[in-house]
Every structure is written in C-alpha cells, then in structure tokens.
PDB file of N, CA and C in Angstrom:
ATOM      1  N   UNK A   1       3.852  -9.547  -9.950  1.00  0.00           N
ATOM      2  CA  UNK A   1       5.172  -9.502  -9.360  1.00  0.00           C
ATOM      3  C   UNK A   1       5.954 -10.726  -9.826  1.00  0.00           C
ATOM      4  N   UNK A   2       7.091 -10.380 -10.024  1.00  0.00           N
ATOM      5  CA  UNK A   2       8.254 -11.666 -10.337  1.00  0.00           C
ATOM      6  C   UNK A   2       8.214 -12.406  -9.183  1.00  0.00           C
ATOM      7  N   UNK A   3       8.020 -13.415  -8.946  1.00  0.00           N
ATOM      8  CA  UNK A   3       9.239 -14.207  -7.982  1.00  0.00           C
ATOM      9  C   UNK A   3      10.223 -14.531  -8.490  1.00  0.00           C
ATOM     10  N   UNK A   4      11.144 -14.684  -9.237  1.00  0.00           N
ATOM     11  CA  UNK A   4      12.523 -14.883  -9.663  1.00  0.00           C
ATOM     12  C   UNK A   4      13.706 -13.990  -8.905  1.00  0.00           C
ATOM     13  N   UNK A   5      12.735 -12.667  -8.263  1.00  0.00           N
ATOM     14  CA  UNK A   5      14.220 -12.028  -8.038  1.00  0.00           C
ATOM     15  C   UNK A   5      15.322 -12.187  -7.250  1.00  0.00           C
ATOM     16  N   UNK A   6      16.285 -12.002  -7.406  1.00  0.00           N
ATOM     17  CA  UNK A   6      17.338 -12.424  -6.274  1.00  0.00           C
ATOM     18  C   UNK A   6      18.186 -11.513  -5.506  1.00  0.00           C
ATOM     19  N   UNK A   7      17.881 -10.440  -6.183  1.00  0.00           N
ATOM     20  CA  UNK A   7      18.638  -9.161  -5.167  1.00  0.00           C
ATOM     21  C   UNK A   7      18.322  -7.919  -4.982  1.00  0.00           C
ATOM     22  N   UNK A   8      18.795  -7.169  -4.039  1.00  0.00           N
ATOM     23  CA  UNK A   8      18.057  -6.069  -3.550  1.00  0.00           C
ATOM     24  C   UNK A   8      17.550  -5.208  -4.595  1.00  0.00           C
ATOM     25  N   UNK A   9      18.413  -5.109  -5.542  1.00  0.00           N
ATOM     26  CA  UNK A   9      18.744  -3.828  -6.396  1.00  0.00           C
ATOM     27  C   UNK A   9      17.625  -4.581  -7.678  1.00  0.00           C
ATOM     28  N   UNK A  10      17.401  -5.637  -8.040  1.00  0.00           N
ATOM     29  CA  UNK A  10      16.279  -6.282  -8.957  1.00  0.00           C
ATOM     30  C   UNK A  10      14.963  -5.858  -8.055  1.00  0.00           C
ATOM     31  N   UNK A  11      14.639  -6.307  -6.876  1.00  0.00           N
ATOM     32  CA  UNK A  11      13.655  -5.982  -6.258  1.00  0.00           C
ATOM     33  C   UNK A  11      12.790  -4.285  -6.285  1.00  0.00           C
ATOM     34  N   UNK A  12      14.482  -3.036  -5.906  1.00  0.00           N
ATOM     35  CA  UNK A  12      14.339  -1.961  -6.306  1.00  0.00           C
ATOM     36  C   UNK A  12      13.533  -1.296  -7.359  1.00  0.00           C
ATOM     37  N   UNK A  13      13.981  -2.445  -8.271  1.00  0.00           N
ATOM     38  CA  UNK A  13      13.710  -1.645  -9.916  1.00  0.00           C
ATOM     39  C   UNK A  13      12.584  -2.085 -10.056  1.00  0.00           C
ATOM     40  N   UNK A  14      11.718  -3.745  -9.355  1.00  0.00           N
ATOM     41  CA  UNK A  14      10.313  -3.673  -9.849  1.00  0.00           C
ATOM     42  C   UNK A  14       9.569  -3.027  -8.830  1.00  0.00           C
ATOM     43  N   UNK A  15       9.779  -2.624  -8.105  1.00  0.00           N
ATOM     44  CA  UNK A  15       9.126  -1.501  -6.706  1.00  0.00           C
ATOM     45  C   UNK A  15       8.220  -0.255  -7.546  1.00  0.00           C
ATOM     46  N   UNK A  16      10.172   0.527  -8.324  1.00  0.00           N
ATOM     47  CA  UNK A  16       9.804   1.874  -8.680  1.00  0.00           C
ATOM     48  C   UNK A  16       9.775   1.919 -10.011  1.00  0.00           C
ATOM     49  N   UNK A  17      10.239   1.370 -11.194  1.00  0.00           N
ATOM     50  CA  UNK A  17      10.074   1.181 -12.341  1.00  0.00           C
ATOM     51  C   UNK A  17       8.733   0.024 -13.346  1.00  0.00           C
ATOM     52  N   UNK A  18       9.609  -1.085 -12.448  1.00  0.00           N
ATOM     53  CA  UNK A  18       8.368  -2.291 -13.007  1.00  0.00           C
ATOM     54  C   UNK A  18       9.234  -3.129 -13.683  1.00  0.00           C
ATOM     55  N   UNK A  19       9.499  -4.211 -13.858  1.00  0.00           N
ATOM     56  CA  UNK A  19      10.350  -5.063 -14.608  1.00  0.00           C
ATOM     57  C   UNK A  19       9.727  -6.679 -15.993  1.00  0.00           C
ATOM     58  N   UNK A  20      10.829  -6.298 -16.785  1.00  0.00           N
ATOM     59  CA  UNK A  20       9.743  -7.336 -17.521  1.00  0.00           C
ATOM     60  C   UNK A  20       8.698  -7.203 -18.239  1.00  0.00           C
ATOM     61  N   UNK A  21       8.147  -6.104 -18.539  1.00  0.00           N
ATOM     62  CA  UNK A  21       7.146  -5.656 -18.894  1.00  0.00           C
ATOM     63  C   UNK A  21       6.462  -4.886 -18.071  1.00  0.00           C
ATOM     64  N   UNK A  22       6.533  -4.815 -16.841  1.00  0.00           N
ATOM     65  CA  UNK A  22       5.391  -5.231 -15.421  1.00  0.00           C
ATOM     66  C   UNK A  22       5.194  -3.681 -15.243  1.00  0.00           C
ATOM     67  N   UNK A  23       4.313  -3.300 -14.785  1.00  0.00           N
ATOM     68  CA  UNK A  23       4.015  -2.185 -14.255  1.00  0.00           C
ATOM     69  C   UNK A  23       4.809  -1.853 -12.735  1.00  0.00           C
ATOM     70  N   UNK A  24       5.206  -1.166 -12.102  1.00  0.00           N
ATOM     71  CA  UNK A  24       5.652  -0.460 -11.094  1.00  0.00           C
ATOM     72  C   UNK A  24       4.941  -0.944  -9.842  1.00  0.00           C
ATOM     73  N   UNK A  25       5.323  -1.607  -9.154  1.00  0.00           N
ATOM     74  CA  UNK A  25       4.460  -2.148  -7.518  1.00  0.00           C
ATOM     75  C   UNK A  25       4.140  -0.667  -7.049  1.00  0.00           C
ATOM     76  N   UNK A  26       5.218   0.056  -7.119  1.00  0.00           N
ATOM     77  CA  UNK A  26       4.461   1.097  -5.984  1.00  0.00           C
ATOM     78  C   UNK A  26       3.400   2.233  -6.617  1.00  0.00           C
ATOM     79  N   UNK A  27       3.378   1.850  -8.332  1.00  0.00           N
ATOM     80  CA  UNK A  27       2.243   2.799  -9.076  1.00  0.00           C
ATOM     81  C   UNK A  27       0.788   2.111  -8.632  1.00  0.00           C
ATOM     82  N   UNK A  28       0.913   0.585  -8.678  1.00  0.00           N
ATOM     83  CA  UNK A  28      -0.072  -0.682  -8.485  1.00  0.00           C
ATOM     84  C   UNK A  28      -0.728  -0.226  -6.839  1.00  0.00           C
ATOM     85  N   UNK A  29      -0.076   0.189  -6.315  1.00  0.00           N
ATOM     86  CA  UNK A  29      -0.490   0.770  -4.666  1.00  0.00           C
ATOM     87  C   UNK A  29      -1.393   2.190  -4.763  1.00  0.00           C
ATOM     88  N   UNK A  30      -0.161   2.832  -6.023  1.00  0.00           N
ATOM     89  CA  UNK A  30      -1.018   4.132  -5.008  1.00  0.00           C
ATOM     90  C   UNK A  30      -2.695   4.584  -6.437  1.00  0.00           C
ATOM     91  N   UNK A  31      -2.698   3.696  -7.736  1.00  0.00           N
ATOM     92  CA  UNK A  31      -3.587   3.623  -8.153  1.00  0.00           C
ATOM     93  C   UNK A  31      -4.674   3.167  -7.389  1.00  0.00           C
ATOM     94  N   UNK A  32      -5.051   1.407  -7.111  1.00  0.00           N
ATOM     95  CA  UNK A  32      -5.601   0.354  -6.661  1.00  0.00           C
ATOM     96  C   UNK A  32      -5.562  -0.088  -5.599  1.00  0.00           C
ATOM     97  N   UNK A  33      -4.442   0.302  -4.415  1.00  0.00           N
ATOM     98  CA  UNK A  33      -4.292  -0.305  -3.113  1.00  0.00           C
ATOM     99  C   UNK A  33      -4.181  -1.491  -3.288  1.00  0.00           C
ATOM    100  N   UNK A  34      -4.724  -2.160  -2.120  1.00  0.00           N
ATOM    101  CA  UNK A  34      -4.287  -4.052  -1.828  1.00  0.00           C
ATOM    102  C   UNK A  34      -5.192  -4.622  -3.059  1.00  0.00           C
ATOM    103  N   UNK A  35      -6.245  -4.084  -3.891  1.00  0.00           N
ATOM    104  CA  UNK A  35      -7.599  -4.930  -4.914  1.00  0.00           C
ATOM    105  C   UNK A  35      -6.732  -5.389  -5.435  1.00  0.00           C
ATOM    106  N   UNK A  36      -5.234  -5.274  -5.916  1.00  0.00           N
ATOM    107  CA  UNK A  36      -4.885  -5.911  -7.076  1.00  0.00           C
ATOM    108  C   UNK A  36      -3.358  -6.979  -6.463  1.00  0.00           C
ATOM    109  N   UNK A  37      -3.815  -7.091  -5.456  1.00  0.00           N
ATOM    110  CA  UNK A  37      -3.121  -8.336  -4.585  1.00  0.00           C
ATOM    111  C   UNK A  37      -4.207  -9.167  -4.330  1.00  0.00           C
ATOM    112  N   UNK A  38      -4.436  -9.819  -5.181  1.00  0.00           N
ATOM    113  CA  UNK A  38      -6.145 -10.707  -5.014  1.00  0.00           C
ATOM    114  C   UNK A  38      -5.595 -12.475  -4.413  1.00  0.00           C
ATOM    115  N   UNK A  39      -4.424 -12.804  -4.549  1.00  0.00           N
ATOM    116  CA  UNK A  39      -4.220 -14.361  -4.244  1.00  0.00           C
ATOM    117  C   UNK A  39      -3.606 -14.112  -3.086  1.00  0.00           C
ATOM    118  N   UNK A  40      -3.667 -15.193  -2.435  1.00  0.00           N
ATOM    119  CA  UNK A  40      -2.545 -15.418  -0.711  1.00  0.00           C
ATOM    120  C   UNK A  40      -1.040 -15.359  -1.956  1.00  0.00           C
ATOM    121  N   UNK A  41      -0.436 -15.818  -2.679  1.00  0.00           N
ATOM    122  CA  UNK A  41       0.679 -15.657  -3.186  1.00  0.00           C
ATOM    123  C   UNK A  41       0.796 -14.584  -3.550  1.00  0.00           C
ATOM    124  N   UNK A  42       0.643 -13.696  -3.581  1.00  0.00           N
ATOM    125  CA  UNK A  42       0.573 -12.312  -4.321  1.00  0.00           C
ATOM    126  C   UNK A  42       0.433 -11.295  -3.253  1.00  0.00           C
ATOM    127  N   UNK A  43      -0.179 -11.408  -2.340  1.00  0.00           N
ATOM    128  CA  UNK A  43      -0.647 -11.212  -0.926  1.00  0.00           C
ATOM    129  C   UNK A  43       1.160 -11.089  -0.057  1.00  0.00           C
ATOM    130  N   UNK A  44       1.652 -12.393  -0.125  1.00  0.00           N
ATOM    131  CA  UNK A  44       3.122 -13.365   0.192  1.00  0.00           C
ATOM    132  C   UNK A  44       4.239 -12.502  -0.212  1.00  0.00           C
ATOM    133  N   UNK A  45       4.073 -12.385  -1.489  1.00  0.00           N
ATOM    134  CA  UNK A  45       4.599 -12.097  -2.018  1.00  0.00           C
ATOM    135  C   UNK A  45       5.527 -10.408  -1.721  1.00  0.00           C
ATOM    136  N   UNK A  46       4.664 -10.023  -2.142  1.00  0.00           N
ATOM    137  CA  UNK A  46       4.107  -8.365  -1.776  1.00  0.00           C
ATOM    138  C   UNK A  46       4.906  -7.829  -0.431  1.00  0.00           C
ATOM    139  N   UNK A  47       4.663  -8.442   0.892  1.00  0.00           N
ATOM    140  CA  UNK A  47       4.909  -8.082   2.162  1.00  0.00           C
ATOM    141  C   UNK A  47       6.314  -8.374   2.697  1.00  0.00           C
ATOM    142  N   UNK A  48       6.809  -9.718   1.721  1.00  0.00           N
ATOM    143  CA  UNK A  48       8.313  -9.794   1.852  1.00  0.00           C
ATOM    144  C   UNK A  48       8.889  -8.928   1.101  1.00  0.00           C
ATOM    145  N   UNK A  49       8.308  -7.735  -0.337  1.00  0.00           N
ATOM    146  CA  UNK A  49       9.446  -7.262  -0.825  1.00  0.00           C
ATOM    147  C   UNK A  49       8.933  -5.892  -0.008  1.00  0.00           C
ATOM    148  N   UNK A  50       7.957  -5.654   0.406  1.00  0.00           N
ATOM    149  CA  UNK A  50       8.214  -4.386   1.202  1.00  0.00           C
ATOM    150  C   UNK A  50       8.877  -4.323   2.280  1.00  0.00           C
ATOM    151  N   UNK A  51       9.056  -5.493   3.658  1.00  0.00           N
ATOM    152  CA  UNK A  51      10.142  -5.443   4.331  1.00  0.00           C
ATOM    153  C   UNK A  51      11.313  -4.852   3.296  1.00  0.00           C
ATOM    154  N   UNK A  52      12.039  -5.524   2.754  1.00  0.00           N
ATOM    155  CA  UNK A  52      12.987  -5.133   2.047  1.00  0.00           C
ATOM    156  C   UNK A  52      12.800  -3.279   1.420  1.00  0.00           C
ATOM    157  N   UNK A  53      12.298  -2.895   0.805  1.00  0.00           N
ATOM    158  CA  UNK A  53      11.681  -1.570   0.370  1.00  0.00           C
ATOM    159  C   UNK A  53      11.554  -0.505   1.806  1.00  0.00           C
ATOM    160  N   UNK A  54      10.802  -0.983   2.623  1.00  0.00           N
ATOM    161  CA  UNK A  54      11.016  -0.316   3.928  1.00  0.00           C
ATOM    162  C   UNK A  54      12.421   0.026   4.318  1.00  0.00           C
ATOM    163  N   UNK A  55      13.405  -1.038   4.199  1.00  0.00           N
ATOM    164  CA  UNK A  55      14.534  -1.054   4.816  1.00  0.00           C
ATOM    165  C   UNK A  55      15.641  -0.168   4.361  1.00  0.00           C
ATOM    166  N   UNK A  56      15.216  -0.185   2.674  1.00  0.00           N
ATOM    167  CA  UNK A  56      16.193   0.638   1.500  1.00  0.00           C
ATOM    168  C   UNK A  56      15.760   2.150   1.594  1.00  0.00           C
TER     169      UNK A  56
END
C-alpha cells in the first residue's frame, strides 16, 4: 500500500485498481485475506483506508 495518498478518489483507485504498479487491495483480500498484511504498519495502514472505502 502507498502511504503517500492524499485523497479520496487516489485511495479509490488503489482499493479497486491498484496504483503504481501495485496490485488492487481489494484483489489482495479476496485472494490472501489479512496473510498479506504481515507488519503493524500495513496492518495501520489498511484499516484507515477501509474506514474511508466503507464510507464511499
């Protein structure tokens, strides 16, 4: 996951697309579940952009 992002609609796009190269957070879920949230930062990370994702 980026931390750089700064707005809803950046957050959006690495959710359902993936940004940067990155694979898709919500492909990373429904492949692997939480295994591939392995650090407390990543862990951190993760739960603040789903508030946000929940909300959209």
């Amino acid at each position: 996951m980026v931390r750089a992002l700064k707005t809803v609609t950046q957050v959006w796009q690495e959710w359902t697309l993936g940004i940067h190269g990155g694979p898709a957070v919500r492909g990373l879920e429904e492949l692997h579940g939480s295994a591939w949230r392995n650090t407390p930062a990543e862990k951190r990370s993760f739960f603040r952009r789903k508030r946000i994702i929940d909300r959209v």
